[in-house]
PDB file of N, CA and C in Angstrom:
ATOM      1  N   UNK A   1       0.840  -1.172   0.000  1.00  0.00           N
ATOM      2  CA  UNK A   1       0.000   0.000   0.000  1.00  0.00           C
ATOM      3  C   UNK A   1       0.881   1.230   0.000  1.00  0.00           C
ATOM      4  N   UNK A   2       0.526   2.034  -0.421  1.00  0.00           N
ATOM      5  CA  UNK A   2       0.697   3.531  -0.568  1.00  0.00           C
ATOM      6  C   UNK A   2       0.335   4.320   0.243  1.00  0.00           C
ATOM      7  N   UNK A   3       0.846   5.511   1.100  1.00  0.00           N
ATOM      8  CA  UNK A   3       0.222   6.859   1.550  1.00  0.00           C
ATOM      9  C   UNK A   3       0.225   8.043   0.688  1.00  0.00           C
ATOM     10  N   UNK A   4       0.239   8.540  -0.004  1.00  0.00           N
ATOM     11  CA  UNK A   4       0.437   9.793  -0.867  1.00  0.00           C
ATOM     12  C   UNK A   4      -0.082  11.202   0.754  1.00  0.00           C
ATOM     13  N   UNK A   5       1.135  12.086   0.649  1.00  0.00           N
ATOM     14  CA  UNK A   5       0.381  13.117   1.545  1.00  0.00           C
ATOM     15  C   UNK A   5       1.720  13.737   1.023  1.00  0.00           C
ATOM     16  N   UNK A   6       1.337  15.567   1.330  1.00  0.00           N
ATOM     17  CA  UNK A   6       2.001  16.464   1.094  1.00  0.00           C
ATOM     18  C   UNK A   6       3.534  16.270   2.313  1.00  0.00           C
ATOM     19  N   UNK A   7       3.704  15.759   3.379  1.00  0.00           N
ATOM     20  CA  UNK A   7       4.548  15.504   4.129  1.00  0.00           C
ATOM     21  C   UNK A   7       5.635  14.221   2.916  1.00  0.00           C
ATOM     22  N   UNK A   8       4.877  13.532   2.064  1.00  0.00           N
ATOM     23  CA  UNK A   8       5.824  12.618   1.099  1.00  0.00           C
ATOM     24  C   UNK A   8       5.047  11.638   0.691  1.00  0.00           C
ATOM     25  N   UNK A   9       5.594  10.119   0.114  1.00  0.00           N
ATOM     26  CA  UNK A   9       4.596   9.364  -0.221  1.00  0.00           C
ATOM     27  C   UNK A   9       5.559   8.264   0.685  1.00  0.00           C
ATOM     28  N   UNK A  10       4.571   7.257   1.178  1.00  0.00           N
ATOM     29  CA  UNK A  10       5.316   6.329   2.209  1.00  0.00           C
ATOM     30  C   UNK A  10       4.549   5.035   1.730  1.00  0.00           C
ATOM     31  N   UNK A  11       5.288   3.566   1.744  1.00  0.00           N
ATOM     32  CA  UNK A  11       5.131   2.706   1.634  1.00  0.00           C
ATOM     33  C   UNK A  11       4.744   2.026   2.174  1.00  0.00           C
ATOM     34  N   UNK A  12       3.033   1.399   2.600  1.00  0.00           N
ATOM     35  CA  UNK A  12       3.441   0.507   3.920  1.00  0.00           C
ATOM     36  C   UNK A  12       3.167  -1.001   3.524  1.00  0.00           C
ATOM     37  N   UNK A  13       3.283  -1.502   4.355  1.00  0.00           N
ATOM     38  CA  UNK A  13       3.050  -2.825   4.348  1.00  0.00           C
ATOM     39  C   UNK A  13       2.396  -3.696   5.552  1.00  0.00           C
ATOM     40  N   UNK A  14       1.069  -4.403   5.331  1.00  0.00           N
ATOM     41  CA  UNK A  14      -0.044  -5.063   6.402  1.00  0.00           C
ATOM     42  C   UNK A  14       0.904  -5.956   6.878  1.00  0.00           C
ATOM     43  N   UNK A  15       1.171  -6.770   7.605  1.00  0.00           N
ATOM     44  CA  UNK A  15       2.123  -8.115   8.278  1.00  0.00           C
ATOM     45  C   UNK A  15       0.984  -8.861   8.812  1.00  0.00           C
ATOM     46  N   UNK A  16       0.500  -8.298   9.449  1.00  0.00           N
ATOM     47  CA  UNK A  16      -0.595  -9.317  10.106  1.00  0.00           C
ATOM     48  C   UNK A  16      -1.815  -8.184  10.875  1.00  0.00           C
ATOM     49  N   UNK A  17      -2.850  -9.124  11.016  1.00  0.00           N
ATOM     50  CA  UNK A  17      -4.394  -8.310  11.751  1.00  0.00           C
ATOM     51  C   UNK A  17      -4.404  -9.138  13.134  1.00  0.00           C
ATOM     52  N   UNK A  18      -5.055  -8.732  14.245  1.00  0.00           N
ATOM     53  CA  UNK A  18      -5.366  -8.829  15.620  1.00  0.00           C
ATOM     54  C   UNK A  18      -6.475  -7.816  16.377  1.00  0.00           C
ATOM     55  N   UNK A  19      -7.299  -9.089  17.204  1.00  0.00           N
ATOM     56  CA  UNK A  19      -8.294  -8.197  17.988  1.00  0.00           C
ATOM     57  C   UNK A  19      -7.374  -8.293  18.983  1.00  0.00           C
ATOM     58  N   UNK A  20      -7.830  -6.849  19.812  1.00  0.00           N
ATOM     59  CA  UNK A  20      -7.256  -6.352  21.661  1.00  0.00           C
ATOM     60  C   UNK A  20      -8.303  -5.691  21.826  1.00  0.00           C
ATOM     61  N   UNK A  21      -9.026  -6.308  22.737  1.00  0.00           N
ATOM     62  CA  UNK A  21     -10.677  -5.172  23.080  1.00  0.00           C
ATOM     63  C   UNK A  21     -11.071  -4.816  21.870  1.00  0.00           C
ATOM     64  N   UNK A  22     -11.716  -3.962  22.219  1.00  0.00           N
ATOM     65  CA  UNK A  22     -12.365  -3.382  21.452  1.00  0.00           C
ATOM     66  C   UNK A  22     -12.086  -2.854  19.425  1.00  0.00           C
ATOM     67  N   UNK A  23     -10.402  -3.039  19.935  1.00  0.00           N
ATOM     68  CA  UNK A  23     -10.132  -2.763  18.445  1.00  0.00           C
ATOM     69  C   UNK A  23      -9.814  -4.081  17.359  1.00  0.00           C
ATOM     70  N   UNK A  24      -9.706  -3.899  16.502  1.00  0.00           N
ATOM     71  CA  UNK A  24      -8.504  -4.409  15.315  1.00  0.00           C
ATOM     72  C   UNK A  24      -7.183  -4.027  15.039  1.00  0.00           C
ATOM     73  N   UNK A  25      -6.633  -4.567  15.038  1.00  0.00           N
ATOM     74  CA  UNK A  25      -4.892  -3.826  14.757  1.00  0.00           C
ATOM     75  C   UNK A  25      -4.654  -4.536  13.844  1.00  0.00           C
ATOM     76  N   UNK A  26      -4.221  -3.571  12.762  1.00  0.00           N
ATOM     77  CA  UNK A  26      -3.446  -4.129  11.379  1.00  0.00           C
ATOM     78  C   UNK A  26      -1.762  -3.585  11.914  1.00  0.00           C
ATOM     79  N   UNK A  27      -0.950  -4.599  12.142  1.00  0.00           N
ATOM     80  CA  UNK A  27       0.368  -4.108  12.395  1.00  0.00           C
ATOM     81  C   UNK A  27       1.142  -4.339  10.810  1.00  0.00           C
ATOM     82  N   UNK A  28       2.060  -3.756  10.588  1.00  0.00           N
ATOM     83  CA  UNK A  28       2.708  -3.527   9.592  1.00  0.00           C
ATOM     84  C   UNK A  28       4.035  -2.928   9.711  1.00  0.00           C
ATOM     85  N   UNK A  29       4.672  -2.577   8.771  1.00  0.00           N
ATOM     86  CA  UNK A  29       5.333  -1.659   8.805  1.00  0.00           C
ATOM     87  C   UNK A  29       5.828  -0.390   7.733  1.00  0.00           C
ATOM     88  N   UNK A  30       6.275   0.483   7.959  1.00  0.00           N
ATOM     89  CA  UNK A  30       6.039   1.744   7.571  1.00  0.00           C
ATOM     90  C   UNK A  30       7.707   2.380   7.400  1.00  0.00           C
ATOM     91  N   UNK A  31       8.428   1.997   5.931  1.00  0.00           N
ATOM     92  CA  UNK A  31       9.813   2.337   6.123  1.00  0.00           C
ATOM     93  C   UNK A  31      10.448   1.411   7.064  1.00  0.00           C
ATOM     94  N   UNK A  32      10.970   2.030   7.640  1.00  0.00           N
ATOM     95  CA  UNK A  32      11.856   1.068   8.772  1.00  0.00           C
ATOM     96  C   UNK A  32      11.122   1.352  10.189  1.00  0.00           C
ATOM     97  N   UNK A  33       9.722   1.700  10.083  1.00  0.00           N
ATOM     98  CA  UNK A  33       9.456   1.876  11.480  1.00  0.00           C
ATOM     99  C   UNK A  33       8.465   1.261  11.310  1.00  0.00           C
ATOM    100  N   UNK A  34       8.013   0.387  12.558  1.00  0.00           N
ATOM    101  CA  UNK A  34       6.646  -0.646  13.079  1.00  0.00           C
ATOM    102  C   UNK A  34       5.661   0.061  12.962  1.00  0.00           C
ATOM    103  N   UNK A  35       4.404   0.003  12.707  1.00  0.00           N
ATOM    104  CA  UNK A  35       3.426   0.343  12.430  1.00  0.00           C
ATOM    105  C   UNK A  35       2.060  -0.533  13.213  1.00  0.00           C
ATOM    106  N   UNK A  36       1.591   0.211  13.800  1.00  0.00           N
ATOM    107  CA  UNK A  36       0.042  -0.066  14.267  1.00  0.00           C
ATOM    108  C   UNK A  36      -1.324   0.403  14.281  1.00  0.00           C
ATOM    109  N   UNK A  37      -2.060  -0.071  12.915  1.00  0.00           N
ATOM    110  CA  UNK A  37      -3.034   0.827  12.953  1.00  0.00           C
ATOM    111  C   UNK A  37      -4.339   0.544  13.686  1.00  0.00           C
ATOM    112  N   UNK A  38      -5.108   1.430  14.562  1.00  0.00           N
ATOM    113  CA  UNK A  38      -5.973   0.825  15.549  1.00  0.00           C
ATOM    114  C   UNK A  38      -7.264   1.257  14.827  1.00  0.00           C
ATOM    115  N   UNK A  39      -8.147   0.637  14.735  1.00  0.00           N
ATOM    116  CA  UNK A  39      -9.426   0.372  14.077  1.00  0.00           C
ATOM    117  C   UNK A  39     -10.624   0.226  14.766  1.00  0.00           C
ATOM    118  N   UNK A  40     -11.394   1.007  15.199  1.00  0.00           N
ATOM    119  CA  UNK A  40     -12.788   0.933  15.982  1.00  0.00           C
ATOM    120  C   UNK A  40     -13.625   0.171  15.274  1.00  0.00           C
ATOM    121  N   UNK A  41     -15.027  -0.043  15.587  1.00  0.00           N
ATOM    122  CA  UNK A  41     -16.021  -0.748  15.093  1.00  0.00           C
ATOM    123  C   UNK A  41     -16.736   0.275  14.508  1.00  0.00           C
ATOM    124  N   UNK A  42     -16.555   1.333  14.211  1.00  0.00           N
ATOM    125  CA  UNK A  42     -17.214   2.896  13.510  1.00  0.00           C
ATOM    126  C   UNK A  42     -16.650   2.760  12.735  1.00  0.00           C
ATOM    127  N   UNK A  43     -14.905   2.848  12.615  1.00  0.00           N
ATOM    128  CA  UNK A  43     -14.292   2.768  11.449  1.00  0.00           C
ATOM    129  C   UNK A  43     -14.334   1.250  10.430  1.00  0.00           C
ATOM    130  N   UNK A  44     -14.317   0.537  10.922  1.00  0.00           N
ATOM    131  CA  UNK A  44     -14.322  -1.151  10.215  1.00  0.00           C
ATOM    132  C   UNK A  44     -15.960  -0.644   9.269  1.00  0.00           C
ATOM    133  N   UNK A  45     -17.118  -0.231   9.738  1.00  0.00           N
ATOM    134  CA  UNK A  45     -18.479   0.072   8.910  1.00  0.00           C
ATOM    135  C   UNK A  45     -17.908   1.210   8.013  1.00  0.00           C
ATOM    136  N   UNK A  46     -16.930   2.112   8.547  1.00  0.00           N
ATOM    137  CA  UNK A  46     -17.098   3.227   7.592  1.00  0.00           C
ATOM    138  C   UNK A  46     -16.214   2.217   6.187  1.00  0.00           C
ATOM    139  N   UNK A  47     -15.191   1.596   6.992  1.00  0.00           N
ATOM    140  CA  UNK A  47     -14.423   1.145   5.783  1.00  0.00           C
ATOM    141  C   UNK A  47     -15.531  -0.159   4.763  1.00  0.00           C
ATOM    142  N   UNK A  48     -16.551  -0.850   5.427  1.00  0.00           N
ATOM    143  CA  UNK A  48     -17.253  -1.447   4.550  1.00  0.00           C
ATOM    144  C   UNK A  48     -18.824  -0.740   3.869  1.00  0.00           C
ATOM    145  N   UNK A  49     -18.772   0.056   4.297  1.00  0.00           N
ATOM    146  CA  UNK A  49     -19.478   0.931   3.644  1.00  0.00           C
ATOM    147  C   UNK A  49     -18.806   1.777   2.362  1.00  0.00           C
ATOM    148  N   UNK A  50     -17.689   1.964   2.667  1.00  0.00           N
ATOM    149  CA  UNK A  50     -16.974   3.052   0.925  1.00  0.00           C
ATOM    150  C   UNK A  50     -16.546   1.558   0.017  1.00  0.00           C
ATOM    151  N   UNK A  51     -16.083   0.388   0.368  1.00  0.00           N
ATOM    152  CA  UNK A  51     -16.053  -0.612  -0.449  1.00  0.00           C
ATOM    153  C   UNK A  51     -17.055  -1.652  -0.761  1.00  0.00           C
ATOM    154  N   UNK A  52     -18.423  -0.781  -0.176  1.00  0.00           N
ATOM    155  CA  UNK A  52     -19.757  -1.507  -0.960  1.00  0.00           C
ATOM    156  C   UNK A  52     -20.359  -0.520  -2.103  1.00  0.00           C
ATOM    157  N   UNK A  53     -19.429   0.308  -2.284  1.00  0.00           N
ATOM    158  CA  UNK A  53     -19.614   1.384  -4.034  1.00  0.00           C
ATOM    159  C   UNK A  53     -19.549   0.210  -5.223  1.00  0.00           C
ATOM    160  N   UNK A  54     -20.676   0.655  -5.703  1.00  0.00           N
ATOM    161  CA  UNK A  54     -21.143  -0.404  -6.990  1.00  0.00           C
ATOM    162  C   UNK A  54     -19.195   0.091  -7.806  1.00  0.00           C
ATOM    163  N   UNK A  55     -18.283   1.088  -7.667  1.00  0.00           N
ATOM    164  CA  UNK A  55     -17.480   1.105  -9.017  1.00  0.00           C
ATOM    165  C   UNK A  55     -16.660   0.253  -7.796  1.00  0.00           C
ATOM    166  N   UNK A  56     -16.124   0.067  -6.888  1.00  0.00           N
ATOM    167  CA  UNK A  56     -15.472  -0.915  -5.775  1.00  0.00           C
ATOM    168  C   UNK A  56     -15.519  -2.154  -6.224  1.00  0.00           C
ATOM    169  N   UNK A  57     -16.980  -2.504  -5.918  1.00  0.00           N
ATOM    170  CA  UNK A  57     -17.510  -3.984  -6.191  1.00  0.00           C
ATOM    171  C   UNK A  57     -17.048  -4.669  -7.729  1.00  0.00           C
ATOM    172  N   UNK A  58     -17.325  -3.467  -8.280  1.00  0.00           N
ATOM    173  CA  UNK A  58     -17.053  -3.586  -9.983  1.00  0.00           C
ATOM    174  C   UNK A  58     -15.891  -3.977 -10.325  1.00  0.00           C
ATOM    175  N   UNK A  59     -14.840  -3.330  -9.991  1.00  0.00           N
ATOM    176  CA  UNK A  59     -13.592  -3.328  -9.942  1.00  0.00           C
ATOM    177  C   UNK A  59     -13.235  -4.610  -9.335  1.00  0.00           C
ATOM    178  N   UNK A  60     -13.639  -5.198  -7.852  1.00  0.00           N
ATOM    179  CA  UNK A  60     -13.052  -5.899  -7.001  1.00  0.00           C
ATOM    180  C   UNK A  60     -13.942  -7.419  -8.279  1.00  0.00           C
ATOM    181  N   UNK A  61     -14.798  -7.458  -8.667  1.00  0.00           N
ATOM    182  CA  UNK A  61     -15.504  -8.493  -9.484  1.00  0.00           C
ATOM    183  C   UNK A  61     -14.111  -8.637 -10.847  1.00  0.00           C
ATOM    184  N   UNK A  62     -14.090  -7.853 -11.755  1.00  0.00           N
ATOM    185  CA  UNK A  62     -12.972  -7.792 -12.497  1.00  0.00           C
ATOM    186  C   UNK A  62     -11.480  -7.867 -12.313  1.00  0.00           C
ATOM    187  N   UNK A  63     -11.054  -8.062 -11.013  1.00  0.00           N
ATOM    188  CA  UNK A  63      -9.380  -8.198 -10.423  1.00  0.00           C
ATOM    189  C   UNK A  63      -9.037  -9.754 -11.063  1.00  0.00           C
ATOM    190  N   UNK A  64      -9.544 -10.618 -10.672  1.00  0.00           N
ATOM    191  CA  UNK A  64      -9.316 -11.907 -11.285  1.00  0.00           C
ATOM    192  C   UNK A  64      -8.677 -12.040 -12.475  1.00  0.00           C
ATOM    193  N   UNK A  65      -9.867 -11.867 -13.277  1.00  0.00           N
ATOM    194  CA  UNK A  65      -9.766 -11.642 -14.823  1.00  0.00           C
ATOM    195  C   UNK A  65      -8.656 -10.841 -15.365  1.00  0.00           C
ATOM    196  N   UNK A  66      -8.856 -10.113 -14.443  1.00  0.00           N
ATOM    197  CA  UNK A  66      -7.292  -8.665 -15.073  1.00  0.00           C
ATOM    198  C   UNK A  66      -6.164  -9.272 -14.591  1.00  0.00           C
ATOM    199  N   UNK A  67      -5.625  -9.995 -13.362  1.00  0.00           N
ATOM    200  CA  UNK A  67      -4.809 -10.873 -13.197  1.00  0.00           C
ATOM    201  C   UNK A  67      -4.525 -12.213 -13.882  1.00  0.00           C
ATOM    202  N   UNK A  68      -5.178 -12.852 -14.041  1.00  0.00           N
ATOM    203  CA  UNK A  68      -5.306 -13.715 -15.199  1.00  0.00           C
ATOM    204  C   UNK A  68      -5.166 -13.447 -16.745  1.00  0.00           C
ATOM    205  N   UNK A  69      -5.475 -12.363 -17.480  1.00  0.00           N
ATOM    206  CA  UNK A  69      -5.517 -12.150 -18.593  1.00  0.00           C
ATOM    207  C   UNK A  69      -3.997 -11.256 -18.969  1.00  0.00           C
ATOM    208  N   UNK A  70      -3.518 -10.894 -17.431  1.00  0.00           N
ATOM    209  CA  UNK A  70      -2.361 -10.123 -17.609  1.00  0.00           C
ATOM    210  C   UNK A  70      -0.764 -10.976 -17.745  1.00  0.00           C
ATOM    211  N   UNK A  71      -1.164 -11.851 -17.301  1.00  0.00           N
ATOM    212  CA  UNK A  71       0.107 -13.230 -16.974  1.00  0.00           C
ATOM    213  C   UNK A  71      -0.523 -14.472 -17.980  1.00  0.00           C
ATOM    214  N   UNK A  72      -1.478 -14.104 -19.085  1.00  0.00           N
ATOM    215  CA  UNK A  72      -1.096 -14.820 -20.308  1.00  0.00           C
ATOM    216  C   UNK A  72       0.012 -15.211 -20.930  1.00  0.00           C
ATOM    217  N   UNK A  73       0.343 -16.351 -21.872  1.00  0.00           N
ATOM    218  CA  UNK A  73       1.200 -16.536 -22.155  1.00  0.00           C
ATOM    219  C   UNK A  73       1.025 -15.982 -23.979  1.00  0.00           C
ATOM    220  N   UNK A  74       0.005 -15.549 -24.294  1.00  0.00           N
ATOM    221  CA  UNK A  74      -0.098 -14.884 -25.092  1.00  0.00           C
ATOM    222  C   UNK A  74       0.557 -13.486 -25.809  1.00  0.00           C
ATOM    223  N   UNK A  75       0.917 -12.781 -24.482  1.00  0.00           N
ATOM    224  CA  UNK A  75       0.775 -11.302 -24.322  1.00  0.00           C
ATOM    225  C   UNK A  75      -0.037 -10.283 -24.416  1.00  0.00           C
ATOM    226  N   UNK A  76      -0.817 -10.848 -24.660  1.00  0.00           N
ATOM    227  CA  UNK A  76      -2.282  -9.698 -24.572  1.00  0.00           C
ATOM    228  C   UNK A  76      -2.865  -9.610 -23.422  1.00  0.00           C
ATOM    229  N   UNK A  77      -3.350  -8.258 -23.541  1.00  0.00           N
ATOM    230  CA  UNK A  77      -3.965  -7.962 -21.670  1.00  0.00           C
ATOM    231  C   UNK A  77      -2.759  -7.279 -21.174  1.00  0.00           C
ATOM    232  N   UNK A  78      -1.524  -6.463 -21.173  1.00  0.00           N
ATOM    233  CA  UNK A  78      -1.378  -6.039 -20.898  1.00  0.00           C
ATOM    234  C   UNK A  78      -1.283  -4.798 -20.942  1.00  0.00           C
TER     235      UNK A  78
END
């Protein structure tokens, strides 16, 4: 994953997910520094609510196919 922000663009990377109470933690890391992102049950709906957008769904329905059609041995599709 990507951050794009006017401070720079930063790279991160998920490692693993975990419940602790009340939250979710996606730990990762971020450059050379550990990363923990803490996730409420407000935010987990907000986040499945913007990826139940019909162009989301659309997109997430077509990933297959675009992965598959891209690693032909044909060369087409890319």
């Amino acid at each position: 994953m990507k951050v794009v922000s006017p401070a720079g663009d930063f790279e991160i990377t998920i490692k693993d997910a975990v419940v602790e109470k009340e939250f979710v933690i996606l730990r990762g890391q971020m450059g050379v520094w550990d990363s923990k992102i803490y996730l409420r049950p407000s935010d987990l709906w907000l986040f499945i609510s913007i990826f139940l957008r019909p162009s989301i769904i659309a997109f997430l329905l077509k990933l297959p196919f675009r992965i598959l059609f891209r690693h032909s041995p044909s060369g087409r599709g890319t």
